[in-house]
PDB file of N, CA and C in Angstrom:
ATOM      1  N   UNK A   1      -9.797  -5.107   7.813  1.00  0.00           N
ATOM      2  CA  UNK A   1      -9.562  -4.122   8.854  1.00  0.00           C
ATOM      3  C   UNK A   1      -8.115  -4.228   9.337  1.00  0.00           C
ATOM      4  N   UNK A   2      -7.489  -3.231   9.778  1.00  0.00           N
ATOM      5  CA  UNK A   2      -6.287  -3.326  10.021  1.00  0.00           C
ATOM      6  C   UNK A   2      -5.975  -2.704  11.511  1.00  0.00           C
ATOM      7  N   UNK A   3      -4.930  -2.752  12.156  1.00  0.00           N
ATOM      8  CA  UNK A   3      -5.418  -2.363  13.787  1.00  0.00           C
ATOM      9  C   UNK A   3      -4.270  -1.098  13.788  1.00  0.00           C
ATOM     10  N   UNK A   4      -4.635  -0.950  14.849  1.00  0.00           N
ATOM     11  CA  UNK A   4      -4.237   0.491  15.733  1.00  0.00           C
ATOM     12  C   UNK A   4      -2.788   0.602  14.937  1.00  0.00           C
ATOM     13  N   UNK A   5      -2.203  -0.498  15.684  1.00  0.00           N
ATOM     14  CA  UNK A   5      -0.890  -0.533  15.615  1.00  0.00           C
ATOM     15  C   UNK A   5      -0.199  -0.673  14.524  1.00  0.00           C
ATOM     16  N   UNK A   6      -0.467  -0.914  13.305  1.00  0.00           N
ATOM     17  CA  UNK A   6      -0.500  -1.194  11.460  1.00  0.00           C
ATOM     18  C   UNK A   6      -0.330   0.319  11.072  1.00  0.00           C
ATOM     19  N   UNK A   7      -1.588   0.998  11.320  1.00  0.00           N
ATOM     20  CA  UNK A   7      -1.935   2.282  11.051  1.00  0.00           C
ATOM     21  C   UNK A   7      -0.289   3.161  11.820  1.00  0.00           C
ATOM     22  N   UNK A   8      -0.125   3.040  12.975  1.00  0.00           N
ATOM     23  CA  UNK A   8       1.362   3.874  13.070  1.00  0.00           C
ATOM     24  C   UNK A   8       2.244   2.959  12.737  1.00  0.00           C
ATOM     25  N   UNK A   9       2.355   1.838  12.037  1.00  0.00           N
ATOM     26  CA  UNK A   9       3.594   1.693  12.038  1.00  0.00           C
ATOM     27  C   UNK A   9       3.864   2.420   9.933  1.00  0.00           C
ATOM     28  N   UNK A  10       2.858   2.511   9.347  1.00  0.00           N
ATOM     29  CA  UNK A  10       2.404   2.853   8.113  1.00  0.00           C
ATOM     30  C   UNK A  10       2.806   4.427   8.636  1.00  0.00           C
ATOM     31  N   UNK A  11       2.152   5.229   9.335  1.00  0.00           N
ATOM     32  CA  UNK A  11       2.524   6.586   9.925  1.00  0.00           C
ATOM     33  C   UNK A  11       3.659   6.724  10.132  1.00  0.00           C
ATOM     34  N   UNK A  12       4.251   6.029  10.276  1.00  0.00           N
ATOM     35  CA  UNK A  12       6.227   6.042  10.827  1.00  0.00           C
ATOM     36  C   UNK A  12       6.885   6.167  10.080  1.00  0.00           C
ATOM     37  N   UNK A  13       6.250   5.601   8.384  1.00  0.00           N
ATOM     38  CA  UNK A  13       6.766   5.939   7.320  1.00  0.00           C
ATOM     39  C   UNK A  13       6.965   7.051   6.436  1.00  0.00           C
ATOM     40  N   UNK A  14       6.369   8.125   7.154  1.00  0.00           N
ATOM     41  CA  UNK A  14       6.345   9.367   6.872  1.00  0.00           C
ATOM     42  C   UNK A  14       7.586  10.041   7.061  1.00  0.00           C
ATOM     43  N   UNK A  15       8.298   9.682   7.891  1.00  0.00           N
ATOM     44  CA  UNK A  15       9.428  10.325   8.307  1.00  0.00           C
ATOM     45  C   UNK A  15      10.613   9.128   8.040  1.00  0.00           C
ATOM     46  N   UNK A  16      11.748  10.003   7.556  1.00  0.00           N
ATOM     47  CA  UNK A  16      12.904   9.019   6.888  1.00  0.00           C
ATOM     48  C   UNK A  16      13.792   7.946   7.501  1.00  0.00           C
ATOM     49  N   UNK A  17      13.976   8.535   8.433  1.00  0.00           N
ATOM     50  CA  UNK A  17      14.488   7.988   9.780  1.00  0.00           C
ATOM     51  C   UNK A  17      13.944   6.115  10.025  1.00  0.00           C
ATOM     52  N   UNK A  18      12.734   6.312   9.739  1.00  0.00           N
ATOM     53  CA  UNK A  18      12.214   4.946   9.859  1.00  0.00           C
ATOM     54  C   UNK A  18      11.858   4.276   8.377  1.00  0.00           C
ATOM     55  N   UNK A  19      11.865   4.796   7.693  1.00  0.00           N
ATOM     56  CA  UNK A  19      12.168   4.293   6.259  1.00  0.00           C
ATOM     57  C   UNK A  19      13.498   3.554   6.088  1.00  0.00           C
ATOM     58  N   UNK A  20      14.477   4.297   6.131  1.00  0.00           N
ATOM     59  CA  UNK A  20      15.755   4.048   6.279  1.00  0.00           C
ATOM     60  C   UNK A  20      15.853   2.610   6.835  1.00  0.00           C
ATOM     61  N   UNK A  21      15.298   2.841   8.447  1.00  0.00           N
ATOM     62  CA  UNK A  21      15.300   1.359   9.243  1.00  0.00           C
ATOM     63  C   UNK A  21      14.976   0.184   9.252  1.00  0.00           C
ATOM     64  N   UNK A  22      13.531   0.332   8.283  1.00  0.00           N
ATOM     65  CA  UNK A  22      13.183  -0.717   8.062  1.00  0.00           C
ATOM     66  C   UNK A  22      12.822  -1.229   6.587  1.00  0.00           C
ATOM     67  N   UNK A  23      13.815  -0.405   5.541  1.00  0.00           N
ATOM     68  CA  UNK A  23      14.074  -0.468   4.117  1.00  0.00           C
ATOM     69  C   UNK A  23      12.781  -0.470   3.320  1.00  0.00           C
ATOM     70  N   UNK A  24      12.209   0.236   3.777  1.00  0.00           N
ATOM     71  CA  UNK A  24      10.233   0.108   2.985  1.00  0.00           C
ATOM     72  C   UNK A  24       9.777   1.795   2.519  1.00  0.00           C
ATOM     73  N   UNK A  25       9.345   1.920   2.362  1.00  0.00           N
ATOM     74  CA  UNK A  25       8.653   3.038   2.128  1.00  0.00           C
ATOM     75  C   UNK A  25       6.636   2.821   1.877  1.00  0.00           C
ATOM     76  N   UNK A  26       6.099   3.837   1.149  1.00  0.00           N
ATOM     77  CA  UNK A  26       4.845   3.509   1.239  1.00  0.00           C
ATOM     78  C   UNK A  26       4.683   4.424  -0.064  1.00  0.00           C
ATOM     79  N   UNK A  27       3.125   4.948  -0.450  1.00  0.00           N
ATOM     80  CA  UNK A  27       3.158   5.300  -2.091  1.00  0.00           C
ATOM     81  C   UNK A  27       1.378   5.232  -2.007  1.00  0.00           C
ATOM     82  N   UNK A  28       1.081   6.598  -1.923  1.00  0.00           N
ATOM     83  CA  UNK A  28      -0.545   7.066  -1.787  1.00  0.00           C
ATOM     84  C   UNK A  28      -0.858   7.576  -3.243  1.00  0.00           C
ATOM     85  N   UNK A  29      -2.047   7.196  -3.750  1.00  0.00           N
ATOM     86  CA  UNK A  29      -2.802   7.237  -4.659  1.00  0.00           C
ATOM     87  C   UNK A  29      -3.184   6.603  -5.492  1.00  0.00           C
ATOM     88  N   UNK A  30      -4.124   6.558  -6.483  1.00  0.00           N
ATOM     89  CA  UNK A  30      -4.012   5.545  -7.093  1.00  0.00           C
ATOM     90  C   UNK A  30      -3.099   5.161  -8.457  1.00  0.00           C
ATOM     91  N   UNK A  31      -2.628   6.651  -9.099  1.00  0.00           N
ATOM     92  CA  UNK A  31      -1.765   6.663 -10.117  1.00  0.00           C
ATOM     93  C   UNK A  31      -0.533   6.089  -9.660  1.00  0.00           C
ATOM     94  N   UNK A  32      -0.436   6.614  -8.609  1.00  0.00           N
ATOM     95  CA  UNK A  32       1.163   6.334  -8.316  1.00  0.00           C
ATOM     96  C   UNK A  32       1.406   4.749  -7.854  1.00  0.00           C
ATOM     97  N   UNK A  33       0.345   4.338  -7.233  1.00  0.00           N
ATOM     98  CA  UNK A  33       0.332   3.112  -6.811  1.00  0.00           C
ATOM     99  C   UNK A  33       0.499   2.174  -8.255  1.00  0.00           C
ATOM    100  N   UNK A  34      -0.367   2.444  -9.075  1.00  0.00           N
ATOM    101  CA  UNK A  34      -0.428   1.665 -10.109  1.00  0.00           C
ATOM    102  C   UNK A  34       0.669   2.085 -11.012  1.00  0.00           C
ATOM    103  N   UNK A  35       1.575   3.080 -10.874  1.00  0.00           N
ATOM    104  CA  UNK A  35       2.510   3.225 -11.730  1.00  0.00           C
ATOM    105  C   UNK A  35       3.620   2.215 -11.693  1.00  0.00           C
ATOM    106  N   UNK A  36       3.477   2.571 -10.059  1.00  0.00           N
ATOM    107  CA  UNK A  36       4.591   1.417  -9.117  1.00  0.00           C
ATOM    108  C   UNK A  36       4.281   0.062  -9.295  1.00  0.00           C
ATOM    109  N   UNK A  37       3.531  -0.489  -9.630  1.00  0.00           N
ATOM    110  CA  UNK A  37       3.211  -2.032  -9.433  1.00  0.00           C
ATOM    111  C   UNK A  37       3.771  -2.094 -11.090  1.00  0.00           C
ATOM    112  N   UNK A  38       2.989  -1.623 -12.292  1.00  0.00           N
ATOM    113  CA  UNK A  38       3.849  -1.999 -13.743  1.00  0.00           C
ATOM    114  C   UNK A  38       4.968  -1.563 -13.741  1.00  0.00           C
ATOM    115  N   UNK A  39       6.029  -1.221 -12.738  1.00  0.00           N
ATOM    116  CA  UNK A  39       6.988  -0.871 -12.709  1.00  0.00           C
ATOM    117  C   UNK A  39       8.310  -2.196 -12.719  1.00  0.00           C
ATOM    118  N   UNK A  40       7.594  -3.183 -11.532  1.00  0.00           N
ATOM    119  CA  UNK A  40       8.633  -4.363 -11.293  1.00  0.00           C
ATOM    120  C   UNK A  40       9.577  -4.105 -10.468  1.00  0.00           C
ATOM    121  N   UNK A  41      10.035  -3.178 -10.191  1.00  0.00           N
ATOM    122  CA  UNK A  41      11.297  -2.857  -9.892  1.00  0.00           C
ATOM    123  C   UNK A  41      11.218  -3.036  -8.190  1.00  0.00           C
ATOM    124  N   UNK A  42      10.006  -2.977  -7.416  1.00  0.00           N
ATOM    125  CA  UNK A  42      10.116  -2.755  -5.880  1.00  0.00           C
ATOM    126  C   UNK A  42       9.152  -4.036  -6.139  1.00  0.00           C
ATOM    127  N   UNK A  43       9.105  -4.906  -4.986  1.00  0.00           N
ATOM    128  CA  UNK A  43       8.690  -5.605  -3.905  1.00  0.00           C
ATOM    129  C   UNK A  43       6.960  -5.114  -3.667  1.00  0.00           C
ATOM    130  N   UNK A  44       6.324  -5.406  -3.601  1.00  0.00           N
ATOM    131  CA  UNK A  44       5.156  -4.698  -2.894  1.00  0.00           C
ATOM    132  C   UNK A  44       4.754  -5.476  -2.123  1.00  0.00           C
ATOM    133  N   UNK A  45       5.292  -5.343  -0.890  1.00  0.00           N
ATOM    134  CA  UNK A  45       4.932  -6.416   0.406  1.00  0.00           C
ATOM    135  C   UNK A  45       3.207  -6.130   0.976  1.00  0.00           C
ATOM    136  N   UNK A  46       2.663  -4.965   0.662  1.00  0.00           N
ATOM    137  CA  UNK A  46       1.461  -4.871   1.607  1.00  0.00           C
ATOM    138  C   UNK A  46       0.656  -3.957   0.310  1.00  0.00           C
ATOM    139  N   UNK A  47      -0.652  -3.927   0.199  1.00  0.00           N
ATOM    140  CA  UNK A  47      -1.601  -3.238  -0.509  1.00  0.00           C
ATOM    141  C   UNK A  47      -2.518  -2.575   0.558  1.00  0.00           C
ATOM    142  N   UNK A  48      -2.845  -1.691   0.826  1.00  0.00           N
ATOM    143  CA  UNK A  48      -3.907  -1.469   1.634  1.00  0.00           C
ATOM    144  C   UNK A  48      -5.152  -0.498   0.650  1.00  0.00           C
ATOM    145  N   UNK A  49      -6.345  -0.883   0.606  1.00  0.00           N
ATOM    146  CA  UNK A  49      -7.327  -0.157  -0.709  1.00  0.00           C
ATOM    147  C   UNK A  49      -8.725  -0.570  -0.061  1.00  0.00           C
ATOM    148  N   UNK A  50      -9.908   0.385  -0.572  1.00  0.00           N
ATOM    149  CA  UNK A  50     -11.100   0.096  -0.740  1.00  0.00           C
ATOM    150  C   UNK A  50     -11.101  -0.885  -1.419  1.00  0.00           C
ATOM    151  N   UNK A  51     -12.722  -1.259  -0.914  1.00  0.00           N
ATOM    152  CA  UNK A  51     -13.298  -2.430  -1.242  1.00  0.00           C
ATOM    153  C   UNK A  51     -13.090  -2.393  -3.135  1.00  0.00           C
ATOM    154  N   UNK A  52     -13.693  -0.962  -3.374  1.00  0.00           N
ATOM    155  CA  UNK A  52     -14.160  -0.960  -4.979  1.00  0.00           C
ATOM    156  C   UNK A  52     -12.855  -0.832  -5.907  1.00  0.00           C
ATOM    157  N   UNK A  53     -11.577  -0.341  -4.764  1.00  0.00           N
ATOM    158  CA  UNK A  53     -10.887  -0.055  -5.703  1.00  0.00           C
ATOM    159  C   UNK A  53      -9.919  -1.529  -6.020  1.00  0.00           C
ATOM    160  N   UNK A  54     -10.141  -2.298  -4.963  1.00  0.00           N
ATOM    161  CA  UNK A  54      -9.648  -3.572  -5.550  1.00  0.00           C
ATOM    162  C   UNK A  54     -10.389  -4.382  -6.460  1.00  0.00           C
ATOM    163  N   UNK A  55     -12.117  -4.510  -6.344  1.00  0.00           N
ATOM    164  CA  UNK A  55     -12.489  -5.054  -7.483  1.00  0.00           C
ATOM    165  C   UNK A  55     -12.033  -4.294  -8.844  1.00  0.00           C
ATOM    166  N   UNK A  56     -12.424  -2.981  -8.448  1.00  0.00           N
ATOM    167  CA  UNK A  56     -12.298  -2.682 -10.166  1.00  0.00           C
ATOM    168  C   UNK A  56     -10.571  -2.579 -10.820  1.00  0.00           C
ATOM    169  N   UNK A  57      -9.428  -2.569  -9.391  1.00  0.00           N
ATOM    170  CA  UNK A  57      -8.092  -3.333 -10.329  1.00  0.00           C
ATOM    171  C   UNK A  57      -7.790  -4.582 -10.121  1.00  0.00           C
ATOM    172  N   UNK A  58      -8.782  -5.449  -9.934  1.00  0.00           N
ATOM    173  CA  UNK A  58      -8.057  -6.858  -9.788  1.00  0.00           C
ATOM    174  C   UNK A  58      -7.614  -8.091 -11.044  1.00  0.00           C
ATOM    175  N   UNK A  59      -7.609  -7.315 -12.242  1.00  0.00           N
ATOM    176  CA  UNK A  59      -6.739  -7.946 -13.010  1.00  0.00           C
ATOM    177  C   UNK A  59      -5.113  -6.950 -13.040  1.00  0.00           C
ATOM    178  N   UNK A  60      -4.940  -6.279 -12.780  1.00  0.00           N
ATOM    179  CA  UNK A  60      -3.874  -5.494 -12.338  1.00  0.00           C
ATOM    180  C   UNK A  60      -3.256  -6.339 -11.153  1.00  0.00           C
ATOM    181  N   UNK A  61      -4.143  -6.276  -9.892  1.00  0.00           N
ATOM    182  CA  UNK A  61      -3.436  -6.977  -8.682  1.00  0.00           C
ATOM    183  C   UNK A  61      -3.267  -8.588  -9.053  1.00  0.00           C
ATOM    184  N   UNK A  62      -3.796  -9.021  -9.788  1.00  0.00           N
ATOM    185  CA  UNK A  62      -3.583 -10.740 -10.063  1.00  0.00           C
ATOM    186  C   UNK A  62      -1.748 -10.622 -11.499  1.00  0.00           C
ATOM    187  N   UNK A  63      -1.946  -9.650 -12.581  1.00  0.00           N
ATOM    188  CA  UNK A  63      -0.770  -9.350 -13.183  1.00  0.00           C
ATOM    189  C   UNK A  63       0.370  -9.301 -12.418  1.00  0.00           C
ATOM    190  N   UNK A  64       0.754  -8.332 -11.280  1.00  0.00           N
ATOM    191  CA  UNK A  64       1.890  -7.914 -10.604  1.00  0.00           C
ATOM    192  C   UNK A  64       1.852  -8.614  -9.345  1.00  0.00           C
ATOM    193  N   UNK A  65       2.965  -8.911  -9.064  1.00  0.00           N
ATOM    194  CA  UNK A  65       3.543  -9.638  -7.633  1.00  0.00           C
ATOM    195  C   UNK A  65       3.071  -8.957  -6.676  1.00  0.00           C
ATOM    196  N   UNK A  66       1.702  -8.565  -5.606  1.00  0.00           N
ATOM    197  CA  UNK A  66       1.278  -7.534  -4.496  1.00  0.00           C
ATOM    198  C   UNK A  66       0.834  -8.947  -3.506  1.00  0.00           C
ATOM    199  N   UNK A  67       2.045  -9.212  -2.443  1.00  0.00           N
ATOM    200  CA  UNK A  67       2.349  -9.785  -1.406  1.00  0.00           C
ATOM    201  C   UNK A  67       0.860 -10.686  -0.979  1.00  0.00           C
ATOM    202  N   UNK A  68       0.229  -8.933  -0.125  1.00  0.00           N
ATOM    203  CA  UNK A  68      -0.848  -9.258   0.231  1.00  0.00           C
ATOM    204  C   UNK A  68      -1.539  -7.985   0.088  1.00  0.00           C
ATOM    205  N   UNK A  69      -2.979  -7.925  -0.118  1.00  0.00           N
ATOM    206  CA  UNK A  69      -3.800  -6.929  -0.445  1.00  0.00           C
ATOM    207  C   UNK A  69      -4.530  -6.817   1.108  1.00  0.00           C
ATOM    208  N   UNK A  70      -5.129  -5.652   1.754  1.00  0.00           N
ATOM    209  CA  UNK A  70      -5.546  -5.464   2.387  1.00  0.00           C
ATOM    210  C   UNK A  70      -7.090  -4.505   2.756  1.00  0.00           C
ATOM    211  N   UNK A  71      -8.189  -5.111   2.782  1.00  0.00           N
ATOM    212  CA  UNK A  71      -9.231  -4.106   2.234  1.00  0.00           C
ATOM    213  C   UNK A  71      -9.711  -3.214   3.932  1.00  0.00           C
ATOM    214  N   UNK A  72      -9.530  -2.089   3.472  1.00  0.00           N
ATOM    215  CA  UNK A  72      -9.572  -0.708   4.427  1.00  0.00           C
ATOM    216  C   UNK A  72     -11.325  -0.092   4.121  1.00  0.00           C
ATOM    217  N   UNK A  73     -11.386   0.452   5.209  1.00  0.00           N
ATOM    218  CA  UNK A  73     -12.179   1.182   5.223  1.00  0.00           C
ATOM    219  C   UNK A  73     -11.632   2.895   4.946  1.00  0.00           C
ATOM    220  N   UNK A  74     -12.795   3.668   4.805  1.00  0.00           N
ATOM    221  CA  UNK A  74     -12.099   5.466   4.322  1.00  0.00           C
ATOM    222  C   UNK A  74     -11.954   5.976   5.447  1.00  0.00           C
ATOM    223  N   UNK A  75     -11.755   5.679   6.680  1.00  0.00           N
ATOM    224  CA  UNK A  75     -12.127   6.243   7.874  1.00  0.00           C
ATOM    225  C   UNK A  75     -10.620   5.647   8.640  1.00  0.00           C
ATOM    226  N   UNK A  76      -9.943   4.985   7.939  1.00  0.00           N
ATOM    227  CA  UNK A  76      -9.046   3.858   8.426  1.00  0.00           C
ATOM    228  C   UNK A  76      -8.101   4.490   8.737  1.00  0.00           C
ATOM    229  N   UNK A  77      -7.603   5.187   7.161  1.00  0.00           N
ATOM    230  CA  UNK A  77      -6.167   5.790   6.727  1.00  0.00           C
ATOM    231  C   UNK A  77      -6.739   7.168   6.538  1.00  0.00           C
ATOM    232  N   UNK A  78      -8.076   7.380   5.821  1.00  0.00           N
ATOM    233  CA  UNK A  78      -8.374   8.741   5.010  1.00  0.00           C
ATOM    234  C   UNK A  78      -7.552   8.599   3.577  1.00  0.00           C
ATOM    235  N   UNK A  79      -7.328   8.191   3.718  1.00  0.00           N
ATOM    236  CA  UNK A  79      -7.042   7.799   1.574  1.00  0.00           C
ATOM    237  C   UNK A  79      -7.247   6.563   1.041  1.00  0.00           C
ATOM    238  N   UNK A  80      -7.438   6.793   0.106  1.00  0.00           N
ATOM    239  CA  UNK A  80      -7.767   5.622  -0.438  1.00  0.00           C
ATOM    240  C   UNK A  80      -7.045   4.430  -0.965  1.00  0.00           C
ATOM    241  N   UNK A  81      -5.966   4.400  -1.358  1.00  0.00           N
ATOM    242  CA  UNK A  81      -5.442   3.378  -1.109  1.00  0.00           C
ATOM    243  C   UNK A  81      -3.326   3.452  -0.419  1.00  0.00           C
ATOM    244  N   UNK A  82      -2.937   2.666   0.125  1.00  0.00           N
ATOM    245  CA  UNK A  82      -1.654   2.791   0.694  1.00  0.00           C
ATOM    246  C   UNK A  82      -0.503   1.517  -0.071  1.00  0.00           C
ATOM    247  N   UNK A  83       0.104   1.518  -0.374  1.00  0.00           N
ATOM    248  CA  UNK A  83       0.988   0.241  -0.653  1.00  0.00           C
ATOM    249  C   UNK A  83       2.631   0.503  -0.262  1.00  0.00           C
ATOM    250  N   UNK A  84       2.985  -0.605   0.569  1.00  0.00           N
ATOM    251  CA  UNK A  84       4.073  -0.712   1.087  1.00  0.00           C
ATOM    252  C   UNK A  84       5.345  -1.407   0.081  1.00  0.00           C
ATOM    253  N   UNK A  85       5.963  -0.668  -0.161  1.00  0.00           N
ATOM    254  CA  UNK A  85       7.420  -1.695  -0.679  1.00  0.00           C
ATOM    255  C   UNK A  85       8.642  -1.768  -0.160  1.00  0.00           C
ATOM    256  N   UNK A  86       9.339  -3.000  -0.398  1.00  0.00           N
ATOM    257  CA  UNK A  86      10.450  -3.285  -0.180  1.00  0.00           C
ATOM    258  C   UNK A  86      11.744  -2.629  -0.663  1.00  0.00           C
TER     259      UNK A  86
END
């Protein structure tokens, strides 16, 4: 579970202004997420995902450097999974 305050600071990243500030960005879905992780190239400081969608990639998340994984509920974010990079 993740709190109030996680959820906007993830929301803040929507707009550039705070991207910029705090050198991160974020990356919704699951293609794109997983494109980004065999990529290497970014940091992935935070994972945020369903329960199922981390079992069924967790030889993926054990392969690539993902900080810390975070298991969400669908009601949390409304998507299914979020990942933060550096």
């Amino acid at each position: 579970m993740i709190t109030k305050s996680h959820i906007k600071y993830i929301q803040s990243l929507h707009h550039k202004k705070f991207r910029d500030e705090n050198d991160m960005f974020f990356a919704e879905t699951p293609k794109v997420v997983i494109d980004l992780l065999k990529e290497k190239y970014f940091v992935c400081k935070q994972l945020l995902a369903l329960n199922n969608w981390i079992i069924e990639n967790a030889r993926l998340l054990n392969e690539y450097d993902v900080q810390q994984v975070v298991e969400i509920k669908e009601h949390e974010l409304g998507k299914n999974i979020c990942i933060e990079y550096a």
